[in-house]
PDB file of N, CA and C in Angstrom:
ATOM      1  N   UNK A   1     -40.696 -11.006  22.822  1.00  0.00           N
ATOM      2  CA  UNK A   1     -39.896 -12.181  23.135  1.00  0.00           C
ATOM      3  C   UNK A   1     -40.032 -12.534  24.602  1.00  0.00           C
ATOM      4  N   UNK A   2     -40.133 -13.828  24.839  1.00  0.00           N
ATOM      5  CA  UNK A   2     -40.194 -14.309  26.308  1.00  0.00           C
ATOM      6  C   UNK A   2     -38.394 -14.291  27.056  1.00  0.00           C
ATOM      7  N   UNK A   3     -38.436 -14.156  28.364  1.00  0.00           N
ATOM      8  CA  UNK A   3     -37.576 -14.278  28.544  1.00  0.00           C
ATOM      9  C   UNK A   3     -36.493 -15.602  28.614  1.00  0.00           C
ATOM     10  N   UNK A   4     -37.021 -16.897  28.178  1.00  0.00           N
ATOM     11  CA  UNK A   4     -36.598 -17.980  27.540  1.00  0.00           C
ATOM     12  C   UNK A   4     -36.055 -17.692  26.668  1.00  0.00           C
ATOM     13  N   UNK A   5     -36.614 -16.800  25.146  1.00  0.00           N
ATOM     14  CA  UNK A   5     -36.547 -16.422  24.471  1.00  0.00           C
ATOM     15  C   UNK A   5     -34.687 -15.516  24.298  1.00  0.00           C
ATOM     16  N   UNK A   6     -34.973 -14.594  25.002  1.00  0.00           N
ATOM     17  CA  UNK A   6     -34.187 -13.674  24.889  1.00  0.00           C
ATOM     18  C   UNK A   6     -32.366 -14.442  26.107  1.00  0.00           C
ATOM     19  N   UNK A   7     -32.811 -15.547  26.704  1.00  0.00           N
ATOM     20  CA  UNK A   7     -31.954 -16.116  27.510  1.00  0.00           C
ATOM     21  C   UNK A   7     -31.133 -17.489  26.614  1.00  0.00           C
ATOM     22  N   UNK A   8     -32.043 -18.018  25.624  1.00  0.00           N
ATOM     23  CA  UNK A   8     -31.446 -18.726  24.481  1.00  0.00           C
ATOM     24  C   UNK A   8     -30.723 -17.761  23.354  1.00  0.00           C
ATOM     25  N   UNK A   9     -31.354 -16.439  22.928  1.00  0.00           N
ATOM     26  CA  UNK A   9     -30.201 -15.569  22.056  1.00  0.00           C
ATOM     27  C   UNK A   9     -29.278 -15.353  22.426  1.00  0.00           C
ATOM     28  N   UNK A  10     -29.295 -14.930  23.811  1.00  0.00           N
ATOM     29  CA  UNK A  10     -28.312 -14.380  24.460  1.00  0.00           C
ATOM     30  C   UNK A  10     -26.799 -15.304  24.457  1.00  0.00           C
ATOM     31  N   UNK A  11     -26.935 -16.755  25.136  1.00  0.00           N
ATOM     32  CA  UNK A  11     -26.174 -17.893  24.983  1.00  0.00           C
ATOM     33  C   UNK A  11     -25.851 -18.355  23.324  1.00  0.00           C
ATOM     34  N   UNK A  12     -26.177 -17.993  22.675  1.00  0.00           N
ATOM     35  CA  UNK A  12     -25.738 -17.822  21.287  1.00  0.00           C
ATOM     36  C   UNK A  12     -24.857 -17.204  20.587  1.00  0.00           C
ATOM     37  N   UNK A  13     -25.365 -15.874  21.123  1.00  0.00           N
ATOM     38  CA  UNK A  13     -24.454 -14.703  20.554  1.00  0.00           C
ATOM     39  C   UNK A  13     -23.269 -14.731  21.236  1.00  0.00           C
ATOM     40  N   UNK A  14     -23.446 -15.291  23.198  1.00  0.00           N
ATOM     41  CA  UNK A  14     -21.986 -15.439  23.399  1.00  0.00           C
ATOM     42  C   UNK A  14     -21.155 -16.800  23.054  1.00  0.00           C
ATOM     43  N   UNK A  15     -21.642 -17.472  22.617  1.00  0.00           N
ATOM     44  CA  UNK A  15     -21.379 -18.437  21.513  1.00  0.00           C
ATOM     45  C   UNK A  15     -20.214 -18.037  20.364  1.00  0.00           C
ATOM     46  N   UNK A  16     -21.157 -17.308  19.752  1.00  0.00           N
ATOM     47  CA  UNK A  16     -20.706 -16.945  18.619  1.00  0.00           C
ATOM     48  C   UNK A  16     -19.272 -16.059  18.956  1.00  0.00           C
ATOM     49  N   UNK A  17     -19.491 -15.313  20.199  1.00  0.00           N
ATOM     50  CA  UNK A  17     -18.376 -14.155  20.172  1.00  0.00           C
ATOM     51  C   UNK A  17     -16.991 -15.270  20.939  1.00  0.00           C
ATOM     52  N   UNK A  18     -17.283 -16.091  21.332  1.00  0.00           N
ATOM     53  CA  UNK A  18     -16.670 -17.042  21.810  1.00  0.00           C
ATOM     54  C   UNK A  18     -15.585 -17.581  20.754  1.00  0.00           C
ATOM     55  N   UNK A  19     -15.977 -18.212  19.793  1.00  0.00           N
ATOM     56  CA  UNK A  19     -15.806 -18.860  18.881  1.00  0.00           C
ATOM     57  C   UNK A  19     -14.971 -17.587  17.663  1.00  0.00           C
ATOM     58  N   UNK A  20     -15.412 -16.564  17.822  1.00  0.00           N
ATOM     59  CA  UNK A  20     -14.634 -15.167  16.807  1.00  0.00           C
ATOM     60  C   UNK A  20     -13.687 -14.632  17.961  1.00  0.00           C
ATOM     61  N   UNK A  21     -13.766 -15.056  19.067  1.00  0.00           N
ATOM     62  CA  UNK A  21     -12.784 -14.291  19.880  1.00  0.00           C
ATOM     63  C   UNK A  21     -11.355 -15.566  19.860  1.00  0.00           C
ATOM     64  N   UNK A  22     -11.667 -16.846  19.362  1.00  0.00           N
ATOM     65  CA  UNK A  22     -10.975 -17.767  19.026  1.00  0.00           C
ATOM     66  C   UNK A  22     -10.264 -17.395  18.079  1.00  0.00           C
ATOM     67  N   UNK A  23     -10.825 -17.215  16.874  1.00  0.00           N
ATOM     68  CA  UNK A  23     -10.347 -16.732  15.543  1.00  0.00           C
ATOM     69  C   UNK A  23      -9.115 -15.954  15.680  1.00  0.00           C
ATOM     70  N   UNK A  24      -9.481 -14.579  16.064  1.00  0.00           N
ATOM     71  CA  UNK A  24      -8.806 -13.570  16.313  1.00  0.00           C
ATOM     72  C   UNK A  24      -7.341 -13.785  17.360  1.00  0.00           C
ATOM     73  N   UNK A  25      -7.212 -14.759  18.437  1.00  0.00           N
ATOM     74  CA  UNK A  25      -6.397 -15.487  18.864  1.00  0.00           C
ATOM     75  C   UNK A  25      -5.469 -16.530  17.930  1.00  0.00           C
ATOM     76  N   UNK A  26      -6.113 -16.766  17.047  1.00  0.00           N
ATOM     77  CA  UNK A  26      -5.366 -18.148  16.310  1.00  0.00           C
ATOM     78  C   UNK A  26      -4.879 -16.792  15.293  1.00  0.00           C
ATOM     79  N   UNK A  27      -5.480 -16.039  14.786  1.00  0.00           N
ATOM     80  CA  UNK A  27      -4.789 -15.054  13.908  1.00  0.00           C
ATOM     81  C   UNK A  27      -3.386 -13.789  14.188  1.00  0.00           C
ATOM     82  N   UNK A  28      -3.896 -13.855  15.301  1.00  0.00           N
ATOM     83  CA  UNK A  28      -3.131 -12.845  16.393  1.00  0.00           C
ATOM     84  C   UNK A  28      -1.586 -13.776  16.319  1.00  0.00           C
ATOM     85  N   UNK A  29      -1.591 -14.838  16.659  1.00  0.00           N
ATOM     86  CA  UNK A  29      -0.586 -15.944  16.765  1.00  0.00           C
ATOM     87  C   UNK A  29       0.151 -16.279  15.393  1.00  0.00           C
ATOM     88  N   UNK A  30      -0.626 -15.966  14.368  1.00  0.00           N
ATOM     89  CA  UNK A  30      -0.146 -16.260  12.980  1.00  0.00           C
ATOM     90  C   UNK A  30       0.710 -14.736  12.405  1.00  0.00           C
ATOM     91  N   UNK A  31      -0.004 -14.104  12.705  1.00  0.00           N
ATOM     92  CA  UNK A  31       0.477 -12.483  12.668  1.00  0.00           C
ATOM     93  C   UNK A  31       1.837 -12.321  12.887  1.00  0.00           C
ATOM     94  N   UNK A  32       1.521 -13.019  14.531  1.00  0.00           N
ATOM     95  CA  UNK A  32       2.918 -12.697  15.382  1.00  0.00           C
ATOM     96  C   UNK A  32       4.132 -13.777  14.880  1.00  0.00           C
ATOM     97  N   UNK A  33       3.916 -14.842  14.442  1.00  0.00           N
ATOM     98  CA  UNK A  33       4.722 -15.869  13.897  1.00  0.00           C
ATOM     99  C   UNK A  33       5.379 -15.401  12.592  1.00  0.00           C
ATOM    100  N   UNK A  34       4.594 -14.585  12.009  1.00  0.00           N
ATOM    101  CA  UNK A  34       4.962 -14.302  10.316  1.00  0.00           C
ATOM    102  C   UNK A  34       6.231 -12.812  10.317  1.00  0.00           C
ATOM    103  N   UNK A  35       5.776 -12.040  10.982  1.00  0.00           N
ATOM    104  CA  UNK A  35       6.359 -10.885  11.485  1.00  0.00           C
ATOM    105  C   UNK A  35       8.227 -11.286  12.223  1.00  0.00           C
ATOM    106  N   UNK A  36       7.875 -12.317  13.070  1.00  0.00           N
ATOM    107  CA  UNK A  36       9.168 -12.720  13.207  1.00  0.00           C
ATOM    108  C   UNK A  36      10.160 -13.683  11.798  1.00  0.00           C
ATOM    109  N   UNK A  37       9.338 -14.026  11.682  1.00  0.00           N
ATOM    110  CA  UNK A  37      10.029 -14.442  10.107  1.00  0.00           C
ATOM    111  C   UNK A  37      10.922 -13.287   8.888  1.00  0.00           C
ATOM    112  N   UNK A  38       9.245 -12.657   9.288  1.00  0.00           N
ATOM    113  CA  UNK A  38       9.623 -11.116   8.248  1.00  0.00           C
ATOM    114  C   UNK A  38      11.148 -10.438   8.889  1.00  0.00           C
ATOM    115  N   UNK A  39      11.170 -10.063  10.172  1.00  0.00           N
ATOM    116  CA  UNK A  39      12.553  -9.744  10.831  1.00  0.00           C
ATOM    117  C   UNK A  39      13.724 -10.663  10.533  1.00  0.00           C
ATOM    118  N   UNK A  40      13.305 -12.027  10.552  1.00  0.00           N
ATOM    119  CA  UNK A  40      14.593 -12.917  10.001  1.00  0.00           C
ATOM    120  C   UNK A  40      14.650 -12.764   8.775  1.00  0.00           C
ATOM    121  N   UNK A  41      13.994 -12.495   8.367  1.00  0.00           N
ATOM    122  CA  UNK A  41      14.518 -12.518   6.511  1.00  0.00           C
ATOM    123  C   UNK A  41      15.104 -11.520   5.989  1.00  0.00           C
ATOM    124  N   UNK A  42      14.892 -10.162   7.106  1.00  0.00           N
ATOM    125  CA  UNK A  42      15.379  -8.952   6.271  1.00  0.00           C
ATOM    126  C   UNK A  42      16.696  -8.750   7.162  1.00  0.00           C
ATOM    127  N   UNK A  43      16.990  -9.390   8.308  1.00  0.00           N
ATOM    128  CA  UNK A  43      18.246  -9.480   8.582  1.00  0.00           C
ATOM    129  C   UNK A  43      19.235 -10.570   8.034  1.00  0.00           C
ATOM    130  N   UNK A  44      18.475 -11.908   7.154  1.00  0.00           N
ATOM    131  CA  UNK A  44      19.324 -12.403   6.348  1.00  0.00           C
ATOM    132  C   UNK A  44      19.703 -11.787   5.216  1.00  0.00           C
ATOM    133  N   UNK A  45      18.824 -10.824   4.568  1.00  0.00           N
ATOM    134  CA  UNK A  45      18.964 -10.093   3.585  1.00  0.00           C
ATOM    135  C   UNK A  45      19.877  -9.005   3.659  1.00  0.00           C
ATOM    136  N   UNK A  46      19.768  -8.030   4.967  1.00  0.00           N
ATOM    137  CA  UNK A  46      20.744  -7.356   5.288  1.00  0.00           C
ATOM    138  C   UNK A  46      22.306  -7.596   5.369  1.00  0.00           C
ATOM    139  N   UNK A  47      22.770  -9.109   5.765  1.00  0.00           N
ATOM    140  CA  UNK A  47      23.598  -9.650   6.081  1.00  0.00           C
ATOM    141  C   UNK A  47      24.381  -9.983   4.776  1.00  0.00           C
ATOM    142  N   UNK A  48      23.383 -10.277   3.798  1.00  0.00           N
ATOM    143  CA  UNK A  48      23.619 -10.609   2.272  1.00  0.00           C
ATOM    144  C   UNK A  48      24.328  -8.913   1.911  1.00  0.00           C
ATOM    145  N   UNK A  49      22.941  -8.331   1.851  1.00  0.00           N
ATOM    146  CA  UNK A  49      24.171  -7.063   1.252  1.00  0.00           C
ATOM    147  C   UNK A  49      25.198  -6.556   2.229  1.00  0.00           C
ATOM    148  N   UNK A  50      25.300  -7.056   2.961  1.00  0.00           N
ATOM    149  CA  UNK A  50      26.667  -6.394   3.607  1.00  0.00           C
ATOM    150  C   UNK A  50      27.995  -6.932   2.844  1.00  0.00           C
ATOM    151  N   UNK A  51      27.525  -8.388   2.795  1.00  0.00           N
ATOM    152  CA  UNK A  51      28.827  -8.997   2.543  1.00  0.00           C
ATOM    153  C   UNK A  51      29.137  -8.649   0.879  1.00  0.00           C
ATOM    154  N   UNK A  52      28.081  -8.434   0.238  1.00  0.00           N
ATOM    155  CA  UNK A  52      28.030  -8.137  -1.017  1.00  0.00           C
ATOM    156  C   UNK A  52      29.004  -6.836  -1.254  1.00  0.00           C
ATOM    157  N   UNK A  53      28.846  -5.463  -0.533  1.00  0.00           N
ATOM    158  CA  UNK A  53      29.139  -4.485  -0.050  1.00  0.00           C
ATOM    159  C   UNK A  53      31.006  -4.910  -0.186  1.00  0.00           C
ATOM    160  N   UNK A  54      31.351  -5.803   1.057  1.00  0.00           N
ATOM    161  CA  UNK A  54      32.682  -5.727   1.433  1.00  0.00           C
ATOM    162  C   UNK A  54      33.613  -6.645   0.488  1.00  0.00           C
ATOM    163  N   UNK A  55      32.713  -7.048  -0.363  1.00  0.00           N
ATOM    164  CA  UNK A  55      33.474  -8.653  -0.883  1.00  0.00           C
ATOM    165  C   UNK A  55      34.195  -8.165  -2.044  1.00  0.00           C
ATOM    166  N   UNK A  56      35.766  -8.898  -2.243  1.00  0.00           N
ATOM    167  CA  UNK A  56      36.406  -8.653  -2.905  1.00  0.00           C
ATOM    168  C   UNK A  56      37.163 -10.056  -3.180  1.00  0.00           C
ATOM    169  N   UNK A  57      37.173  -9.961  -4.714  1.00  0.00           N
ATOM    170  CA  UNK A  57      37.636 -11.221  -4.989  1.00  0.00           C
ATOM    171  C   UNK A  57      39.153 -11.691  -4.518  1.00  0.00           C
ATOM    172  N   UNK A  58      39.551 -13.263  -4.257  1.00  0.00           N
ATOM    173  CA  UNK A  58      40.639 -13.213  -3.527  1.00  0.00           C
ATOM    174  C   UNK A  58      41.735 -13.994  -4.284  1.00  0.00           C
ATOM    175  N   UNK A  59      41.305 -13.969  -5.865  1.00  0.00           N
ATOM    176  CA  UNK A  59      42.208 -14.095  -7.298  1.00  0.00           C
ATOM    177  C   UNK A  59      41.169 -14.120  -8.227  1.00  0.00           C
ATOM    178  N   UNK A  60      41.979 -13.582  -9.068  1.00  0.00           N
ATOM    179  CA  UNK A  60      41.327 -13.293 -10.550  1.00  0.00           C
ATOM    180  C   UNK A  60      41.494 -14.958 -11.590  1.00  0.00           C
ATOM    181  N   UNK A  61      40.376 -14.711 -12.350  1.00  0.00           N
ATOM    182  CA  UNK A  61      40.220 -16.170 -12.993  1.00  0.00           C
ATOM    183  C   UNK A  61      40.340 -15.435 -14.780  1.00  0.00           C
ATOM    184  N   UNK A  62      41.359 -16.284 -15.145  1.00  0.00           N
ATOM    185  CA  UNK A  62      41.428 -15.671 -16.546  1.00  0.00           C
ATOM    186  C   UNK A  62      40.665 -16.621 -17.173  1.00  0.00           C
ATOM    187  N   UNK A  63      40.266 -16.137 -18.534  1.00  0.00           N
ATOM    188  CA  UNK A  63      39.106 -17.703 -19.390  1.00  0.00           C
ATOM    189  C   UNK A  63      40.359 -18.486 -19.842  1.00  0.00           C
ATOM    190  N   UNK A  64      39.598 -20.012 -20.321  1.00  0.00           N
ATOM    191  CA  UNK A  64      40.821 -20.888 -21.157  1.00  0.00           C
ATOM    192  C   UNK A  64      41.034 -20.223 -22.622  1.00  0.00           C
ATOM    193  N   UNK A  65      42.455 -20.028 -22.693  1.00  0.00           N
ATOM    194  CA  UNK A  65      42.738 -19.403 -23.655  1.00  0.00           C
ATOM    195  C   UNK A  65      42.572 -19.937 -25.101  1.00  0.00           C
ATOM    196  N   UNK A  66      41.851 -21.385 -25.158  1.00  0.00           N
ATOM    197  CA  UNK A  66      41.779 -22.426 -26.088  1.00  0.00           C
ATOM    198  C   UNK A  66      40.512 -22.098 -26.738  1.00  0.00           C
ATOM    199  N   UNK A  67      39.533 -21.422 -25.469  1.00  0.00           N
ATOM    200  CA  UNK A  67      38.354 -20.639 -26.448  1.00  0.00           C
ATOM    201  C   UNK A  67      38.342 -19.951 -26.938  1.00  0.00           C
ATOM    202  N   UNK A  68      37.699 -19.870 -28.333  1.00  0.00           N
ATOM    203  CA  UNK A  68      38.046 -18.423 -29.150  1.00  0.00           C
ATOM    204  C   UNK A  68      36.189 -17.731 -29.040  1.00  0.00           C
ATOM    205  N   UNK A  69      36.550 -16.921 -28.205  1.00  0.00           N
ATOM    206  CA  UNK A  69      35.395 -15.694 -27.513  1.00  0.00           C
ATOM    207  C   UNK A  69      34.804 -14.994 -28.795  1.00  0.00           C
ATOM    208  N   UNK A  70      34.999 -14.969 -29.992  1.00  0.00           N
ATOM    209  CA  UNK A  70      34.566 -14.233 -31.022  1.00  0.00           C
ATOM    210  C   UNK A  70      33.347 -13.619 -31.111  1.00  0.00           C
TER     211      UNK A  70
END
């Protein structure tokens, strides 16, 4: 290979790593976006069973006595 040769691969490949080092940035960012979601959801979820946990009804509901439940 001439060194033309090997000075056009070269600008290519850092091309290429250019362009995958992009990728990996835009993914890195999606990662990090999803993960905070994931933390909000399992502290909405947490929050759910807590209250689930403490909750107590604050009157009782009898059925209409006009239905016959048979």
């Amino acid at each position: 290979m001439s060194t033309t040769d090997l000075e056009t691969r070269y600008v290519e490949v850092c091309e290429r790593l250019a362009a995958a080092l992009q990728v990996v940035e835009r993914l890195n960012m999606q990662i990090h976006r999803l993960k905070a979601e994931l933390a909000s959801s399992e502290e909405f979820i947490d929050r759910m069973l807590q209250r689930e946990e403490t909750w107590e009804p604050t009157k009782t509901v009898e059925p209409p006595h006009h239905i016959n439940i048979d």
